[in-house]
PDB file of N, CA and C in Angstrom:
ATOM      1  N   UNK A   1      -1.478  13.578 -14.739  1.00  0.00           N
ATOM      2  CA  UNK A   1      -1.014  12.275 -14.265  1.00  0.00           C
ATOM      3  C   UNK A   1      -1.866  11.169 -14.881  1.00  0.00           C
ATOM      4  N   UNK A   2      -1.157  10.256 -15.315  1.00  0.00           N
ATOM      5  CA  UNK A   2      -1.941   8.664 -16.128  1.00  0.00           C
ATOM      6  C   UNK A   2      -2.885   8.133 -15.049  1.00  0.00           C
ATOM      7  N   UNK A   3      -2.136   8.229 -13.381  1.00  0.00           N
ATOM      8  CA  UNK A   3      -2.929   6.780 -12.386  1.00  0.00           C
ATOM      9  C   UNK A   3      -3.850   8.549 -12.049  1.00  0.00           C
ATOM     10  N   UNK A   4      -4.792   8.139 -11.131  1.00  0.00           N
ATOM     11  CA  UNK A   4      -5.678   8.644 -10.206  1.00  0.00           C
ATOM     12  C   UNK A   4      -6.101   7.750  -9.297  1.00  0.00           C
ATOM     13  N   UNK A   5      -5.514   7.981  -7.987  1.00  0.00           N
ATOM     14  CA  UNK A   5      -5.860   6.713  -6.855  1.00  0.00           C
ATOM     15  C   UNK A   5      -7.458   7.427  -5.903  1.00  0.00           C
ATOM     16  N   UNK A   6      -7.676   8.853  -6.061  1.00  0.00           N
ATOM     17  CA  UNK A   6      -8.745   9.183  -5.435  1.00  0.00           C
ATOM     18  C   UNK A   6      -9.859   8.587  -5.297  1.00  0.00           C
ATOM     19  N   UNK A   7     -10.313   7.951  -4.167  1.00  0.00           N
ATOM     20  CA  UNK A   7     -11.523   7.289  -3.837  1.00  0.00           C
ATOM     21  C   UNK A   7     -11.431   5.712  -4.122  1.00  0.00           C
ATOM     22  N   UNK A   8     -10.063   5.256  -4.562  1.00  0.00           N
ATOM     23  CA  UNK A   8      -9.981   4.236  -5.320  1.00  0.00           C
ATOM     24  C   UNK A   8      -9.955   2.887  -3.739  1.00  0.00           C
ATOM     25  N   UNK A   9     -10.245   1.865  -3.537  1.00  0.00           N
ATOM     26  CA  UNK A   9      -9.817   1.012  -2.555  1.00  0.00           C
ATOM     27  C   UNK A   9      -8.929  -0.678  -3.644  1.00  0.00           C
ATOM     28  N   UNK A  10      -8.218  -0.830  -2.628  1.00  0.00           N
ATOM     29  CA  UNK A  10      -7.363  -2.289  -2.845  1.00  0.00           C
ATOM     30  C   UNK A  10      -7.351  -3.009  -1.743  1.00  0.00           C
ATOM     31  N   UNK A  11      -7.218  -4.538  -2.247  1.00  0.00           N
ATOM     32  CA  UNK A  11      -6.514  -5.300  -1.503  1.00  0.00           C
ATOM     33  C   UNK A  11      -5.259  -5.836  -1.765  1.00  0.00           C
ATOM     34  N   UNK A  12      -4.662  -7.422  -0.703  1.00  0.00           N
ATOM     35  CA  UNK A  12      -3.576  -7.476  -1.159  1.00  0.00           C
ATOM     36  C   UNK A  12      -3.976  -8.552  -1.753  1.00  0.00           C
ATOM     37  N   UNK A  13      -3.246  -9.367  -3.506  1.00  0.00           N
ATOM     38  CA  UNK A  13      -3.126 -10.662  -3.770  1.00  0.00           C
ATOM     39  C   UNK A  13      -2.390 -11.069  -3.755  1.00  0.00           C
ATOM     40  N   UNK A  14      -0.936 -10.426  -3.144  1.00  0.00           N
ATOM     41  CA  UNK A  14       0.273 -11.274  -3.120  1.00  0.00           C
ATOM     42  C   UNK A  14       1.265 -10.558  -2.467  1.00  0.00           C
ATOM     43  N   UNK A  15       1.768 -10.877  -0.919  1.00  0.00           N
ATOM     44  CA  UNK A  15       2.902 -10.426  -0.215  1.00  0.00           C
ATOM     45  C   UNK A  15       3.644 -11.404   0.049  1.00  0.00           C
ATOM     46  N   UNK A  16       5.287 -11.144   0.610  1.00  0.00           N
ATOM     47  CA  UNK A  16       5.939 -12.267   0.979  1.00  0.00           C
ATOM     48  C   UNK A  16       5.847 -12.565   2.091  1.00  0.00           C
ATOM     49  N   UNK A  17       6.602 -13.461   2.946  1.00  0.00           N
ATOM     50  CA  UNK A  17       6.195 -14.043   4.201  1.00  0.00           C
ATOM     51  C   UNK A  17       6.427 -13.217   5.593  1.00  0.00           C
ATOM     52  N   UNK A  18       7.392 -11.955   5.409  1.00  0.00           N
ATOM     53  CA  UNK A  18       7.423 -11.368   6.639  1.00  0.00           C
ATOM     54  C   UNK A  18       6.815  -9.889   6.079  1.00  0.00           C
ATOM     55  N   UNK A  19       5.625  -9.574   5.256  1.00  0.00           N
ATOM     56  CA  UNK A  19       4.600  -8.536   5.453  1.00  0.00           C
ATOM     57  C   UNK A  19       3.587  -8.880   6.290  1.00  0.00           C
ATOM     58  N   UNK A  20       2.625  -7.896   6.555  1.00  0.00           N
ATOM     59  CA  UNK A  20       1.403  -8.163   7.325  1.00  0.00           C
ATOM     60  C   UNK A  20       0.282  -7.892   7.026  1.00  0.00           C
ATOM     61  N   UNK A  21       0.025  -7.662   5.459  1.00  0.00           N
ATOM     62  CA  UNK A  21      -0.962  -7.261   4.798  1.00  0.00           C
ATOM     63  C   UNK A  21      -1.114  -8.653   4.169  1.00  0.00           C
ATOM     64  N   UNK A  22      -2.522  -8.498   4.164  1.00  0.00           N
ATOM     65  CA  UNK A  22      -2.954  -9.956   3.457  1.00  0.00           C
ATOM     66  C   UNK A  22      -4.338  -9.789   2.925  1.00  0.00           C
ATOM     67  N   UNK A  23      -4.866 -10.732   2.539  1.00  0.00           N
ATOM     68  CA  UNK A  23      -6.161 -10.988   1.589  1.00  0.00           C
ATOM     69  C   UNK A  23      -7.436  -9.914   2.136  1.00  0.00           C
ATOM     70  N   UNK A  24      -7.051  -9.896   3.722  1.00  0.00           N
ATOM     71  CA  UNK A  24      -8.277  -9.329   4.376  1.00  0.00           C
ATOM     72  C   UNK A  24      -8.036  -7.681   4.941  1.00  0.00           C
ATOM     73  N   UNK A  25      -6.688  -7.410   4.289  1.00  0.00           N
ATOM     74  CA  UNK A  25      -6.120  -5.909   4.641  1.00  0.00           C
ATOM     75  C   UNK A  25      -7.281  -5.094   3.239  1.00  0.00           C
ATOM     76  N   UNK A  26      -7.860  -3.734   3.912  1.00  0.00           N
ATOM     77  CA  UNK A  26      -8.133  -3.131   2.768  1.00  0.00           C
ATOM     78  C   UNK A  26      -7.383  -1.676   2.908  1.00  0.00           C
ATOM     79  N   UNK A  27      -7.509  -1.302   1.785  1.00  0.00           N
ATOM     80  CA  UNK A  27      -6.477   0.286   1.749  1.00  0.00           C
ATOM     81  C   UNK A  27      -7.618   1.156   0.875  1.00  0.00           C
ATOM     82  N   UNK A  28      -7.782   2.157   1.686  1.00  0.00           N
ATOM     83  CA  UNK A  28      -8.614   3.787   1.264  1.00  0.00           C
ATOM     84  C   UNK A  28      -7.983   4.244   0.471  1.00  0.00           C
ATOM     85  N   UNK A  29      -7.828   4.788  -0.664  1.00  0.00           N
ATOM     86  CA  UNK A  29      -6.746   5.492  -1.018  1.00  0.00           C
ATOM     87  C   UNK A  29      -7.473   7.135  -1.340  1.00  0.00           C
ATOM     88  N   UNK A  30      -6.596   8.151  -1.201  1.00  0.00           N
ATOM     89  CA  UNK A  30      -7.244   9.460  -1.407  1.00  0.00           C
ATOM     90  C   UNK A  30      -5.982  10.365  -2.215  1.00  0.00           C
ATOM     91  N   UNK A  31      -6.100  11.282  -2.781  1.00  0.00           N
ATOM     92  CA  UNK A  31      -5.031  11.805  -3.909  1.00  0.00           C
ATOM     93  C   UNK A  31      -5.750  13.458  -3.802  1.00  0.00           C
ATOM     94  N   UNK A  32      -4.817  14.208  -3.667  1.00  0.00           N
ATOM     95  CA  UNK A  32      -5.037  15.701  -3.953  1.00  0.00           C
ATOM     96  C   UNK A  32      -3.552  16.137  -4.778  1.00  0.00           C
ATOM     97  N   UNK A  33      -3.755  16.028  -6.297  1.00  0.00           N
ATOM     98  CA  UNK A  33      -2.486  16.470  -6.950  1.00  0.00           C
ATOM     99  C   UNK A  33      -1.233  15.620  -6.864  1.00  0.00           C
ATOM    100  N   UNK A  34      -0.203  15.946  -6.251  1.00  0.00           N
ATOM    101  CA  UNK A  34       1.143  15.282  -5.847  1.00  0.00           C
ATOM    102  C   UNK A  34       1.283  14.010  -4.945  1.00  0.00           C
ATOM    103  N   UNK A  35       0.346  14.044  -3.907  1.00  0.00           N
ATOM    104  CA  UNK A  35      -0.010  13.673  -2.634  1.00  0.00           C
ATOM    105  C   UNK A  35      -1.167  12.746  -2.691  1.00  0.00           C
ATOM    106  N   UNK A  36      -0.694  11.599  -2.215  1.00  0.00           N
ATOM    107  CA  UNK A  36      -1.611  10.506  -1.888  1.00  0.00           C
ATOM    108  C   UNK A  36      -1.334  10.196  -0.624  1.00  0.00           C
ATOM    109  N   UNK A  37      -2.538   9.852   0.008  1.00  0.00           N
ATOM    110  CA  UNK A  37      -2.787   8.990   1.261  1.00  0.00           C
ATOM    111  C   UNK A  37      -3.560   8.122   1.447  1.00  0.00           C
ATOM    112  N   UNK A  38      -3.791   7.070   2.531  1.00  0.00           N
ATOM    113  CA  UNK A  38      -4.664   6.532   2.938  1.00  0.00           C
ATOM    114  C   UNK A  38      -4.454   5.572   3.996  1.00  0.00           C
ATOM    115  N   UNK A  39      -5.417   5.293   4.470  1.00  0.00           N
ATOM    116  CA  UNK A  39      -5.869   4.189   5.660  1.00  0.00           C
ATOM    117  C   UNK A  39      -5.996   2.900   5.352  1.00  0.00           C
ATOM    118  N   UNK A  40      -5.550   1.984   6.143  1.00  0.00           N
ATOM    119  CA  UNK A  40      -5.556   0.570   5.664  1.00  0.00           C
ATOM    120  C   UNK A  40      -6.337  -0.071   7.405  1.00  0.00           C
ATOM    121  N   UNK A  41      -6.982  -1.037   7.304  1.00  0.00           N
ATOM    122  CA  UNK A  41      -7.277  -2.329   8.252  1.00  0.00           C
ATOM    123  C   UNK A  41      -7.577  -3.330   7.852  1.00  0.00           C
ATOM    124  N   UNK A  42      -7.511  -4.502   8.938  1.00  0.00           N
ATOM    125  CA  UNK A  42      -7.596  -6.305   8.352  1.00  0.00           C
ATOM    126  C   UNK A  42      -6.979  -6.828   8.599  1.00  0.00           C
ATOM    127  N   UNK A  43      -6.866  -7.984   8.847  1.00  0.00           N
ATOM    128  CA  UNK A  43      -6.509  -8.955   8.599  1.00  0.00           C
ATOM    129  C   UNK A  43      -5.397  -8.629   9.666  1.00  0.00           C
ATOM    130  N   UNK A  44      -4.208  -9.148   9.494  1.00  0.00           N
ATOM    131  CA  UNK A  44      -3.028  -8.835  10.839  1.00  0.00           C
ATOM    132  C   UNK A  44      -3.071  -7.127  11.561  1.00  0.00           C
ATOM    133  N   UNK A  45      -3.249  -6.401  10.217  1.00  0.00           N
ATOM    134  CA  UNK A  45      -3.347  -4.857  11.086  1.00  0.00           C
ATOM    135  C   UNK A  45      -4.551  -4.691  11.490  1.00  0.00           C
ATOM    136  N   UNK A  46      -4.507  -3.617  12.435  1.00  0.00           N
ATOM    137  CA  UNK A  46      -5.473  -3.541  13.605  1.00  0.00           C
ATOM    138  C   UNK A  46      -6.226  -2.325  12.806  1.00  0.00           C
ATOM    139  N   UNK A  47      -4.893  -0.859  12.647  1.00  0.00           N
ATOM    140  CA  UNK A  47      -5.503   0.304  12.037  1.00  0.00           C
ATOM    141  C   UNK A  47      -3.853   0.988  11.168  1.00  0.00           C
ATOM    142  N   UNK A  48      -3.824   1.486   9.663  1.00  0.00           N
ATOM    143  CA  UNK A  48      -2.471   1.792   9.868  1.00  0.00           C
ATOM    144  C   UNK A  48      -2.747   2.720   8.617  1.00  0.00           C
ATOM    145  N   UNK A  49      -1.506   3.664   8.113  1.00  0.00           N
ATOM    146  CA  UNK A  49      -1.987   5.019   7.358  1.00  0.00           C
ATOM    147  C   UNK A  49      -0.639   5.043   6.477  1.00  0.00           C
ATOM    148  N   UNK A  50      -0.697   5.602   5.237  1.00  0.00           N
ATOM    149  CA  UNK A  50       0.082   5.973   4.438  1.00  0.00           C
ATOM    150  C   UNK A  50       0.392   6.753   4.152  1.00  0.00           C
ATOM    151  N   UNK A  51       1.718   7.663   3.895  1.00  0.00           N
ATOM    152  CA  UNK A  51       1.818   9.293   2.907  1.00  0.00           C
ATOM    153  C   UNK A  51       2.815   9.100   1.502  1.00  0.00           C
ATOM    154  N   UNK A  52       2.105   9.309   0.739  1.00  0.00           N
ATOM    155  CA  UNK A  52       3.354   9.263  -0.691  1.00  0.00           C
ATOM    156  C   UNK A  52       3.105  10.607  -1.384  1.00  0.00           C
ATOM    157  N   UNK A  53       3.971  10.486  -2.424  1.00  0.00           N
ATOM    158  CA  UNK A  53       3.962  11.348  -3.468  1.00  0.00           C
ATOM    159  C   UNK A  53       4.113  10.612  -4.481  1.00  0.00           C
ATOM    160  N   UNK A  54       3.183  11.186  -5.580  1.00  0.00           N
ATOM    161  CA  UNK A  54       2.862  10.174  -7.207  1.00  0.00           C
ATOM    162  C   UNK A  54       3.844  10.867  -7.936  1.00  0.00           C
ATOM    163  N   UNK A  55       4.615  10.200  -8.911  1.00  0.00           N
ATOM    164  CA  UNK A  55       5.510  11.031  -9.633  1.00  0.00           C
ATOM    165  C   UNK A  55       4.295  11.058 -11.220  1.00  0.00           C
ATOM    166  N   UNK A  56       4.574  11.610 -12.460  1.00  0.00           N
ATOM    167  CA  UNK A  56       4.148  11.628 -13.492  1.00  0.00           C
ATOM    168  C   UNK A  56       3.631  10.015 -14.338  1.00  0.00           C
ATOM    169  N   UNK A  57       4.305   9.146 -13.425  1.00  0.00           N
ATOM    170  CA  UNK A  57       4.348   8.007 -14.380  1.00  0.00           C
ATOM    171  C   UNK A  57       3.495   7.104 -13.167  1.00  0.00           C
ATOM    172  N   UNK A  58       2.997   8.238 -12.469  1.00  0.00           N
ATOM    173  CA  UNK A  58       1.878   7.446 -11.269  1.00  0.00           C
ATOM    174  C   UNK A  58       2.510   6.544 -10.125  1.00  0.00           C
ATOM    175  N   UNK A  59       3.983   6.409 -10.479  1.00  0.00           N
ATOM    176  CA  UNK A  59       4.971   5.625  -9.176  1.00  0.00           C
ATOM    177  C   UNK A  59       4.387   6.169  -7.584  1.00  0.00           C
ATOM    178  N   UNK A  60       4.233   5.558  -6.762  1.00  0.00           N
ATOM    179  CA  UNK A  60       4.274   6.189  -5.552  1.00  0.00           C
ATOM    180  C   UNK A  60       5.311   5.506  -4.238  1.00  0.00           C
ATOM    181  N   UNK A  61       6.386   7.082  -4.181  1.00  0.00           N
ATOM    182  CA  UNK A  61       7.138   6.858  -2.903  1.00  0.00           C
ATOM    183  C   UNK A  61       6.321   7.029  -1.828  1.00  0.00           C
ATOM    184  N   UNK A  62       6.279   5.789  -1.092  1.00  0.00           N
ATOM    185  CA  UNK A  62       5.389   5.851   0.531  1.00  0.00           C
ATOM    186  C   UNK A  62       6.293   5.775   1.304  1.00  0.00           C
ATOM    187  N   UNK A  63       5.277   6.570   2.956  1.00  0.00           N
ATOM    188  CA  UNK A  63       5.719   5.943   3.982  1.00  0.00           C
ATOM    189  C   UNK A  63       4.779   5.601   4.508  1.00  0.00           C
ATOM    190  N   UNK A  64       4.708   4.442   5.803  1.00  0.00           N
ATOM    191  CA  UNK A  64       3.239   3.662   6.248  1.00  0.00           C
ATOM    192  C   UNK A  64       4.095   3.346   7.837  1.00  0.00           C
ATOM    193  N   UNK A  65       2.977   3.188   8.316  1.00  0.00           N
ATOM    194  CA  UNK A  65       2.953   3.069  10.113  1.00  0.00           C
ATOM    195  C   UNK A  65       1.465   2.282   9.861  1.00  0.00           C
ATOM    196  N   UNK A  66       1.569   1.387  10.657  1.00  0.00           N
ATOM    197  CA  UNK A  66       0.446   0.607  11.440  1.00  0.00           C
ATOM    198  C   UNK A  66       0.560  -0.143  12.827  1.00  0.00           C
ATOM    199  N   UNK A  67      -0.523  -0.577  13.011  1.00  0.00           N
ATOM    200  CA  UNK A  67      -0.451  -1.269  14.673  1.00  0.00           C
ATOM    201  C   UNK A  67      -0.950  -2.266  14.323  1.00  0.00           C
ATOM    202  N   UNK A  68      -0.403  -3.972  14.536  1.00  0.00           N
ATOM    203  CA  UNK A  68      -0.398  -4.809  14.617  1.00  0.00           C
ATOM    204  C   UNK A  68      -1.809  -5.700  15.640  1.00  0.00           C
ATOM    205  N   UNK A  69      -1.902  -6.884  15.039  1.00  0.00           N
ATOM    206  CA  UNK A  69      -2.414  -7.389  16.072  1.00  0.00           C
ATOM    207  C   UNK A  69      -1.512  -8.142  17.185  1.00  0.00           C
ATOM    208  N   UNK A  70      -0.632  -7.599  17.594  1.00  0.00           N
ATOM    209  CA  UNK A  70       0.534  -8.093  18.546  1.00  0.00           C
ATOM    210  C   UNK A  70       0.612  -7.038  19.611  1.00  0.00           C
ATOM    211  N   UNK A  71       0.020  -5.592  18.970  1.00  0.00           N
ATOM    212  CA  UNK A  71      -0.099  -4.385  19.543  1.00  0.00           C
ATOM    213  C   UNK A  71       1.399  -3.837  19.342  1.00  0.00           C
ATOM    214  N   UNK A  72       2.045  -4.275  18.250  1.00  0.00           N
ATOM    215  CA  UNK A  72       3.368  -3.778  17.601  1.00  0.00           C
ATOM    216  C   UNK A  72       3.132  -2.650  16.927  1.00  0.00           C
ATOM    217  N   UNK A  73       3.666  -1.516  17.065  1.00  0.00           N
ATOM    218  CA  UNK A  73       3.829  -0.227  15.978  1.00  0.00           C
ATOM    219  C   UNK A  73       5.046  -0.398  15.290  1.00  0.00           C
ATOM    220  N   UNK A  74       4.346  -0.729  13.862  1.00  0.00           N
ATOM    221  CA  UNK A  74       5.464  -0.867  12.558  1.00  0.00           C
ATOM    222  C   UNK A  74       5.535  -0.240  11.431  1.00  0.00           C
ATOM    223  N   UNK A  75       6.649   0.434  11.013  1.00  0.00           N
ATOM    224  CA  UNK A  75       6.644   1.829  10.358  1.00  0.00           C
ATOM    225  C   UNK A  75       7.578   0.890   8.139  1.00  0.00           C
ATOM    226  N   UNK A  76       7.469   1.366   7.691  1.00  0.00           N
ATOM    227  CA  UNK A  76       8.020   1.159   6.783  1.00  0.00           C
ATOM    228  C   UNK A  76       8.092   1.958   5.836  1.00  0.00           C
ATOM    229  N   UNK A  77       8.749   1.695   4.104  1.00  0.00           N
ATOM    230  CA  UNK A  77       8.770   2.384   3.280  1.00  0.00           C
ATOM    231  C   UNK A  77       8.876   1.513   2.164  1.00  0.00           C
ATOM    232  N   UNK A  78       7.832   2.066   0.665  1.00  0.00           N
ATOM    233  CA  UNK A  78       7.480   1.458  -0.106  1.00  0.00           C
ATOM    234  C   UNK A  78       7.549   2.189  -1.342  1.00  0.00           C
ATOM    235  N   UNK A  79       7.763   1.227  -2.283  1.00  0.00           N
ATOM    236  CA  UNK A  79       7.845   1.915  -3.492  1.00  0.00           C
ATOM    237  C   UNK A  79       6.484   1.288  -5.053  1.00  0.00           C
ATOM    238  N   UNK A  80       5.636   1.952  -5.075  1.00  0.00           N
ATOM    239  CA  UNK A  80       4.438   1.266  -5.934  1.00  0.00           C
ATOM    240  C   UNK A  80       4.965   1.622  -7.180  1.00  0.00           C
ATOM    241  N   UNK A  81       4.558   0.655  -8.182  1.00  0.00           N
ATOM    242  CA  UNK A  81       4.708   0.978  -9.466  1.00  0.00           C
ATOM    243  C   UNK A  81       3.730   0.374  -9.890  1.00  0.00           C
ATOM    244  N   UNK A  82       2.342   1.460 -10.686  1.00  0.00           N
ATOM    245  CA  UNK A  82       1.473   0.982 -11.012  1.00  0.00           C
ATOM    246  C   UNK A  82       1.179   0.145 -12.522  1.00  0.00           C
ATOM    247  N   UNK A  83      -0.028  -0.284 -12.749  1.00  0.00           N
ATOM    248  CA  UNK A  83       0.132  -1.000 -13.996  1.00  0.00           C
ATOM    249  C   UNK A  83      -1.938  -1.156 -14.388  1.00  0.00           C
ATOM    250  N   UNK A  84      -1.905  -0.749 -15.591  1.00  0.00           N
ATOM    251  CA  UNK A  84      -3.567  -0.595 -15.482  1.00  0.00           C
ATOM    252  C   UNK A  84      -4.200  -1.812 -16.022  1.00  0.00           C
ATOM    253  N   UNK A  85      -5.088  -2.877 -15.528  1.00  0.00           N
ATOM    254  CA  UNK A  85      -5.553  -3.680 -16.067  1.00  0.00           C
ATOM    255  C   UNK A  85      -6.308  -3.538 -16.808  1.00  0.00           C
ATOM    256  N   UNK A  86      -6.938  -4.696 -17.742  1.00  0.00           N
ATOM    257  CA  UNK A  86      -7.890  -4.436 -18.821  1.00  0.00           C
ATOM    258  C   UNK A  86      -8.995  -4.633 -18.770  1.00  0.00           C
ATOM    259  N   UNK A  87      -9.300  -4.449 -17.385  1.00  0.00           N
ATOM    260  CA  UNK A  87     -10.943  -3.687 -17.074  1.00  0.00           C
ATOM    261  C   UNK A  87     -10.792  -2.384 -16.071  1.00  0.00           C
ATOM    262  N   UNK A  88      -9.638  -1.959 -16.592  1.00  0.00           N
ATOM    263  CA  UNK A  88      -9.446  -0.339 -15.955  1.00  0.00           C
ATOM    264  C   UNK A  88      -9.045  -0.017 -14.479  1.00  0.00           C
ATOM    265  N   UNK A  89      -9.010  -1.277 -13.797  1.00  0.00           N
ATOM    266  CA  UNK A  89      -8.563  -1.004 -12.612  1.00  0.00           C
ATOM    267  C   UNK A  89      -6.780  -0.874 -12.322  1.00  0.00           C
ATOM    268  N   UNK A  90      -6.240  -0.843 -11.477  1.00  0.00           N
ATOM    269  CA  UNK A  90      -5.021  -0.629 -11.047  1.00  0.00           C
ATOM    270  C   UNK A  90      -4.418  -1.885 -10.272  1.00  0.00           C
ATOM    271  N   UNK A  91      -3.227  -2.037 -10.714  1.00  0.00           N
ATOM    272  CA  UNK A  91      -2.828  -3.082  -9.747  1.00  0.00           C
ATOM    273  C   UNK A  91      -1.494  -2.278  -9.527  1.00  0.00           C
ATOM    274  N   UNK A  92      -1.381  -2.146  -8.055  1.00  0.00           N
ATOM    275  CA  UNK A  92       0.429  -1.626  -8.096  1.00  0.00           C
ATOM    276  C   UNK A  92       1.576  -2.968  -7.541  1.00  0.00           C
ATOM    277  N   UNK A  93       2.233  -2.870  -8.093  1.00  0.00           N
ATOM    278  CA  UNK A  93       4.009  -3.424  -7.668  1.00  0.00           C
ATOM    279  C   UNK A  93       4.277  -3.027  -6.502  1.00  0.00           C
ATOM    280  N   UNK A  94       4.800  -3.481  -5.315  1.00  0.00           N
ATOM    281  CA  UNK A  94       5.152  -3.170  -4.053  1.00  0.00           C
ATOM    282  C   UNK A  94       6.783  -3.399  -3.935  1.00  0.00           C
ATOM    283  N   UNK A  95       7.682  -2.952  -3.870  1.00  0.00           N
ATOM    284  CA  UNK A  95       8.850  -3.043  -3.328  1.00  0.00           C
ATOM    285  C   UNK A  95       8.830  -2.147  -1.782  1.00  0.00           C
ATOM    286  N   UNK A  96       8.586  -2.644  -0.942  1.00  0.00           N
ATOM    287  CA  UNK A  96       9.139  -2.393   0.694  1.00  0.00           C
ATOM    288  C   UNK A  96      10.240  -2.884   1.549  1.00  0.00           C
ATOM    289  N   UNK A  97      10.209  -2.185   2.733  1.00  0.00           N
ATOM    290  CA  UNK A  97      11.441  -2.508   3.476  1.00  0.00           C
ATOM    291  C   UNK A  97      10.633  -2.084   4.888  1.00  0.00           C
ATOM    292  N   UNK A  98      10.576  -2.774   6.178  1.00  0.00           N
ATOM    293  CA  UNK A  98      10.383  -2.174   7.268  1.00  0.00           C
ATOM    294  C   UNK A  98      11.866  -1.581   7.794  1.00  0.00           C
ATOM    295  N   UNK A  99      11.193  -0.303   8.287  1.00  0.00           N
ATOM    296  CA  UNK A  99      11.838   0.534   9.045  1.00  0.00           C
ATOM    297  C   UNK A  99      11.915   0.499  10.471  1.00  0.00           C
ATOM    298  N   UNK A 100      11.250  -0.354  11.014  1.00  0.00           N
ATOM    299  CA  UNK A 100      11.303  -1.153  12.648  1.00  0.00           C
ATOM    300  C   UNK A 100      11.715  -2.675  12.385  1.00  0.00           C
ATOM    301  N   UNK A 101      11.416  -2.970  13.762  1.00  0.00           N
ATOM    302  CA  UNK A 101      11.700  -4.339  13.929  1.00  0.00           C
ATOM    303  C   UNK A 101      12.546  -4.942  13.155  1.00  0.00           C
ATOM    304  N   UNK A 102      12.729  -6.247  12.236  1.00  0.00           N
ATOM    305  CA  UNK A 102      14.213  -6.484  11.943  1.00  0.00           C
ATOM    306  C   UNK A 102      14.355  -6.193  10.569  1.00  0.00           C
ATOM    307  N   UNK A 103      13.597  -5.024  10.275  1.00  0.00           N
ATOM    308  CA  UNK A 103      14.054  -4.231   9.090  1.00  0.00           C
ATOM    309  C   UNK A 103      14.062  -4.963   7.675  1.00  0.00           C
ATOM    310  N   UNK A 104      13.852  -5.795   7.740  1.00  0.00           N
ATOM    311  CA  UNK A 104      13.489  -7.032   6.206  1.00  0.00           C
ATOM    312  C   UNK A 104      12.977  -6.618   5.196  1.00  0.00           C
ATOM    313  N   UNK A 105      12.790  -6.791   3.991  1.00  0.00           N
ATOM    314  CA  UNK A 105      12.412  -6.220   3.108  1.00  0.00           C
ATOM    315  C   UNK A 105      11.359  -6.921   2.245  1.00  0.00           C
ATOM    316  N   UNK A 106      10.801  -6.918   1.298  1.00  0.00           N
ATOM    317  CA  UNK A 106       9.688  -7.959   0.337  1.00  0.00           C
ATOM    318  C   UNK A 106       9.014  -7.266  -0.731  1.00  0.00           C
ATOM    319  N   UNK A 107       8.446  -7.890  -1.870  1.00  0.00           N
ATOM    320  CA  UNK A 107       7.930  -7.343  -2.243  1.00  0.00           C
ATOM    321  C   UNK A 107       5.938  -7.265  -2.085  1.00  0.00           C
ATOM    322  N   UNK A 108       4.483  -7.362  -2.988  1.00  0.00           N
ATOM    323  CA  UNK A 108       3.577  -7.511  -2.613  1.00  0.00           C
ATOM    324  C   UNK A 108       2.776  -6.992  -3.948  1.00  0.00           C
ATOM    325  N   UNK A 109       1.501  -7.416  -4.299  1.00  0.00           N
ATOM    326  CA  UNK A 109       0.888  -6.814  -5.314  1.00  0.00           C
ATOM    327  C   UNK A 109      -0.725  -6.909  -4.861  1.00  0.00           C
ATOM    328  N   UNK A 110      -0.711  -5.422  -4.550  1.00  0.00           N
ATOM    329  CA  UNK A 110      -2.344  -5.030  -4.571  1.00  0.00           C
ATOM    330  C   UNK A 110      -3.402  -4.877  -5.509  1.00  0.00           C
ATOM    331  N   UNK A 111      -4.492  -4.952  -5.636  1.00  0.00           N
ATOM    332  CA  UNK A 111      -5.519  -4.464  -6.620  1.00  0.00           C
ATOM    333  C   UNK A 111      -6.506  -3.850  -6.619  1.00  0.00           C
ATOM    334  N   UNK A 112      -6.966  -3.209  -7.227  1.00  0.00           N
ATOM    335  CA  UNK A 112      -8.417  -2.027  -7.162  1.00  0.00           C
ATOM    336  C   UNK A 112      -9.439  -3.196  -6.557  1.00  0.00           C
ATOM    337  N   UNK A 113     -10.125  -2.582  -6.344  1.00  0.00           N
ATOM    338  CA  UNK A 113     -11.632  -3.838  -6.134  1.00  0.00           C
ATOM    339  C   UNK A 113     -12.453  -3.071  -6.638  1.00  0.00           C
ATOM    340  N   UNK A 114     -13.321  -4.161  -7.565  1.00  0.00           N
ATOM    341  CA  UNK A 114     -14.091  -3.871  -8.580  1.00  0.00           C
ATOM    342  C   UNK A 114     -15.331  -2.883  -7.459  1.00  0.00           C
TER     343      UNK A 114
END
């Protein structure tokens, strides 16, 4: 596989107006082969977790659940498409959709932190 997200962390620099990840959300990321996961908190979320699978070209189909600071449990599904910058870090493409509440969709772009 081209990406390797193991051990890697991001934030967000750019979501639209009905996500809940923002400047102060951070994301764990962890990778064994096929399978990526990780943990996110900050900023609007309280505590919230991810499961994907990386295809060959490092894409990752997610799914994510978190808890709000509203004390809302909000579930969604995302589609990353990564892209490697030219000091080696990762930035992925976000296409999502929540799967609760009024189901809206957006896109978002995360980045490695140095």
């Amino acid at each position: 596989m081209s990406f390797n997200y193991h051990n890697r962390t991001f934030r967000s620099v750019n979501n639209t107006g009905n996500g809940e990840v923002d400047a102060e959300t951070t994301f764990h990321y962890r990778q064994a082969g096929g399978l990526v996961w990780a943990t996110y908190e900050g900023g609007r979320v309280v505590y919230g977790n991810l499961l994907a699978k990386v295809d060959e070209a490092g894409r990752l189909d997610m799914r994510y659940q978190h808890l709000n600071v509203h004390g809302e449990l909000m579930t969604g599904q995302c589609l990353s498409v990564p892209e490697r910058l030219p000091d080696g870090r990762i930035r992925l493409h976000e296409t999502w959709q929540w799967t609760s509440g009024d189901r809206s969709s957006g896109q978002s772009i995360i980045e490695e932190v140095k």
